[in-house]
C-alpha atoms as a PDB file:
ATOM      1  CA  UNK A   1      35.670  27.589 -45.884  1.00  0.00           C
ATOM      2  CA  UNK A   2      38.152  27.140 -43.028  1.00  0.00           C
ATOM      3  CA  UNK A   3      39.279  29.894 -41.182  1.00  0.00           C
ATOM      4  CA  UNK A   4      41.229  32.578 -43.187  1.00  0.00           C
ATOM      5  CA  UNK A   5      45.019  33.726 -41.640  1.00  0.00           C
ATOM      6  CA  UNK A   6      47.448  36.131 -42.672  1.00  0.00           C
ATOM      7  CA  UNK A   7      50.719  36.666 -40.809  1.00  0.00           C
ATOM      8  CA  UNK A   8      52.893  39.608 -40.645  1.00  0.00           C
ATOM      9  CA  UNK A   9      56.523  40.232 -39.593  1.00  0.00           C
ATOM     10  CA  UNK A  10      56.980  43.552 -37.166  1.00  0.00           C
ATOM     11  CA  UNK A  11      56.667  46.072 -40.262  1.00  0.00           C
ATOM     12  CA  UNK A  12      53.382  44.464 -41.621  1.00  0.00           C
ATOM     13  CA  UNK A  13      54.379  42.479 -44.161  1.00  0.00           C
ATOM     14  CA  UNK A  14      52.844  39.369 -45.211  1.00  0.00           C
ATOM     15  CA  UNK A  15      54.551  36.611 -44.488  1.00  0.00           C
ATOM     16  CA  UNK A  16      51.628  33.922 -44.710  1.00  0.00           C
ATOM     17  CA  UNK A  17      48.694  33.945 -46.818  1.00  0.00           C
ATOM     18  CA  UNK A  18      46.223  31.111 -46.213  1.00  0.00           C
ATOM     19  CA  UNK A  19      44.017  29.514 -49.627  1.00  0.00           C
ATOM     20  CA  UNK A  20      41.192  30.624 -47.172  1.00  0.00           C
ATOM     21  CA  UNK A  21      42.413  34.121 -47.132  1.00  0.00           C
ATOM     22  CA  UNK A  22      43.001  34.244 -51.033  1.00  0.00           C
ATOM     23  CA  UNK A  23      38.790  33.056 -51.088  1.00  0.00           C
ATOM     24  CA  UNK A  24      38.097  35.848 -48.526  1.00  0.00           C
ATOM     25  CA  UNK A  25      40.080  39.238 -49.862  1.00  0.00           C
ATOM     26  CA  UNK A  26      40.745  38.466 -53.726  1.00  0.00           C
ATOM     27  CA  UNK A  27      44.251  37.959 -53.243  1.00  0.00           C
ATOM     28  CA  UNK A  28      46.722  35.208 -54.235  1.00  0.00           C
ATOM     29  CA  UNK A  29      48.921  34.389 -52.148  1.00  0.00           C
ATOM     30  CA  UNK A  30      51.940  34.780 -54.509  1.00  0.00           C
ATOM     31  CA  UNK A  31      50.110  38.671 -55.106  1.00  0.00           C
ATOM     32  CA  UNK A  32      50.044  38.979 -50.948  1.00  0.00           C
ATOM     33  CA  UNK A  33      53.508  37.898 -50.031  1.00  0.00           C
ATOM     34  CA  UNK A  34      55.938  40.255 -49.554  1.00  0.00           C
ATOM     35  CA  UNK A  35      53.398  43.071 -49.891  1.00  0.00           C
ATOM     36  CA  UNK A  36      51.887  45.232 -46.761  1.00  0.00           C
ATOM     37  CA  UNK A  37      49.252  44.580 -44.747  1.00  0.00           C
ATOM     38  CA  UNK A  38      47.951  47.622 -45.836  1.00  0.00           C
ATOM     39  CA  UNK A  39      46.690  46.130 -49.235  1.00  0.00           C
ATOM     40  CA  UNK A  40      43.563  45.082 -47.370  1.00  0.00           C
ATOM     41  CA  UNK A  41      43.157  48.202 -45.075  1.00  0.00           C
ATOM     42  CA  UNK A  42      41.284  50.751 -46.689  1.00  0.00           C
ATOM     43  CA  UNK A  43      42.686  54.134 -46.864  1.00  0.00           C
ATOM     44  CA  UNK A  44      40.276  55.847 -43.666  1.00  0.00           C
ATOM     45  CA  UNK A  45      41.706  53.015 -41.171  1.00  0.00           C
ATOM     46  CA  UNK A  46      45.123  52.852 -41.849  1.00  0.00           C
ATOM     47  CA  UNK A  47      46.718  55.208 -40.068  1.00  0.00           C
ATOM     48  CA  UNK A  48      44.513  54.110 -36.942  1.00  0.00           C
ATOM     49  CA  UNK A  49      45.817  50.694 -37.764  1.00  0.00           C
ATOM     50  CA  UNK A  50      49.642  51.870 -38.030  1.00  0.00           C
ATOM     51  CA  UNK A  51      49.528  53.832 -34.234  1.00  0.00           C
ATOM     52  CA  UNK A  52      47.710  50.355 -33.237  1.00  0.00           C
ATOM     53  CA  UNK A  53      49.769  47.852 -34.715  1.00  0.00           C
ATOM     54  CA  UNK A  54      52.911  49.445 -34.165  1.00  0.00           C
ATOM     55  CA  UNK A  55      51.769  49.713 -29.770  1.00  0.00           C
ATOM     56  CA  UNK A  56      51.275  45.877 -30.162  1.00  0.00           C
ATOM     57  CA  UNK A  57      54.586  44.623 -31.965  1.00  0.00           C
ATOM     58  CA  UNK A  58      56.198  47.133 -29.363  1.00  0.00           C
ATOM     59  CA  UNK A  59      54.642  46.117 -26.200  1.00  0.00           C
ATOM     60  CA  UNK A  60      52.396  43.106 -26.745  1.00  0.00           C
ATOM     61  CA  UNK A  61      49.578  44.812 -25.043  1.00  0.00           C
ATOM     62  CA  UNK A  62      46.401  45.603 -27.550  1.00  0.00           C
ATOM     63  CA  UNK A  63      43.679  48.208 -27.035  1.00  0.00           C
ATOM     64  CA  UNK A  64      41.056  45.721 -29.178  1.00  0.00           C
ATOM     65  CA  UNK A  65      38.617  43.668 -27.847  1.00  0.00           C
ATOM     66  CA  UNK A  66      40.046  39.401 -28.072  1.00  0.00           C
ATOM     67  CA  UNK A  67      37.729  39.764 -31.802  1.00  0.00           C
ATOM     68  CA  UNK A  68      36.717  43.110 -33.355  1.00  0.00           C
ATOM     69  CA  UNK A  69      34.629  43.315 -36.338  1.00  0.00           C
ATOM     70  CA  UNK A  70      35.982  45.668 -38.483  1.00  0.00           C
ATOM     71  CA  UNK A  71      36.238  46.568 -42.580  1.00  0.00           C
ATOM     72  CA  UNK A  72      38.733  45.149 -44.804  1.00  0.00           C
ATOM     73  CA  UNK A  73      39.332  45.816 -48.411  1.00  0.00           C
ATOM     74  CA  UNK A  74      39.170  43.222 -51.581  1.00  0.00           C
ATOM     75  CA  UNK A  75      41.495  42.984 -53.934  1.00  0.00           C
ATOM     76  CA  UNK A  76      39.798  45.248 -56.556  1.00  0.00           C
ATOM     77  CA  UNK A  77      38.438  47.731 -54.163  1.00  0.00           C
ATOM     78  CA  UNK A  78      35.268  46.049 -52.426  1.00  0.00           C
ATOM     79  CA  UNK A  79      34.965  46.736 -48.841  1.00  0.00           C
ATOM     80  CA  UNK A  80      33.934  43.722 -46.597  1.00  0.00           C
ATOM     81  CA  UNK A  81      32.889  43.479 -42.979  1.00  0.00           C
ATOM     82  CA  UNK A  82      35.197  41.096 -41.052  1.00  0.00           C
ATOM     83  CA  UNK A  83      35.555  39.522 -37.570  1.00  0.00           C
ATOM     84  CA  UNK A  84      39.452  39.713 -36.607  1.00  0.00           C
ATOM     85  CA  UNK A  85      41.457  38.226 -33.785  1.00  0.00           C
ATOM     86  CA  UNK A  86      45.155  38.687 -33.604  1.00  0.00           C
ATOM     87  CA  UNK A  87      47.803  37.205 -31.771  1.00  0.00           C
ATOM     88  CA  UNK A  88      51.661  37.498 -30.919  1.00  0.00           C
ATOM     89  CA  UNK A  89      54.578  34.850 -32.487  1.00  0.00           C
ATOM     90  CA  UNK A  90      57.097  35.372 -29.937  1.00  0.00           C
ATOM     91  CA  UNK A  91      60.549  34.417 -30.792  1.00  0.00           C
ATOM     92  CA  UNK A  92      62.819  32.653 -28.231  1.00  0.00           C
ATOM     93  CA  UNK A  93      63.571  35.480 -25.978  1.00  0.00           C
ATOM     94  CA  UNK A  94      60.369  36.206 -25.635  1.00  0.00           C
ATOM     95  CA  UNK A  95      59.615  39.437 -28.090  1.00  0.00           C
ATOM     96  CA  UNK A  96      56.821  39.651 -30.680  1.00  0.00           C
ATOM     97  CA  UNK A  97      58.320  38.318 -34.483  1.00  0.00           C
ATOM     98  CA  UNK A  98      55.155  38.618 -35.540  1.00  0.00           C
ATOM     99  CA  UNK A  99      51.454  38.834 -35.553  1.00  0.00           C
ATOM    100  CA  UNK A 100      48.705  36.152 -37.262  1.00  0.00           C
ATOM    101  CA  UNK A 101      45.351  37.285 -37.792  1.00  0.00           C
ATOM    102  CA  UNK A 102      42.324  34.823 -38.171  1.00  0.00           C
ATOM    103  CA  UNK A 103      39.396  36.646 -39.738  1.00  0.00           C
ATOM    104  CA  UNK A 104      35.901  35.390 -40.267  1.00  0.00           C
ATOM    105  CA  UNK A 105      32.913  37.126 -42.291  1.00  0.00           C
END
């Protein structure tokens, strides 16, 4: 398997869904565009994830390690333990359009 990626726009949702990432969480990617990010958070991280990714979009400056290992949640309810690493789309003047995740089991 390649690496899974996901991108989001500035509210968290999905606006790429790789086949890798579909392998990975249990989601299609016509059943993860459009939706939130928060379909794979499970319900104890999310708000930590909100105040977190919100402070990112906004300034561009992250409180995470370059790759955190973290918990993310299957389509159907299974939690799985996950390497992340996220980075900033910038548009042409410079501010964050949106984030892209790679993850990695």
């Amino acid at each position: 398997m390649a690496q899974p990626t996901l991108c989001v726009d500035r509210s968290g949702t999905i606006l790429s869904w790789s086949a890798d990432a579909e392998e990975m969480l249990g989601y299609s990617r016509a059943e993860a565009l459009g939706q939130s990010i928060e379909i794979i958070i499970p319900a104890h991280l999310r708000a930590q994830h909100n105040s977190g990714f919100q402070r990112y979009v906004r300034t561009g400056e992250s409180a995470l390690p370059e790759t955190v290992t973290t918990s993310a949640q299957r389509k159907g309810g299974t939690i799985v333990r996950l390497q992340i690493s996220v980075s900033a789309v910038r548009g042409a003047a410079g501010a964050i359009i949106a984030v892209e995740a790679r993850m990695r089991r």
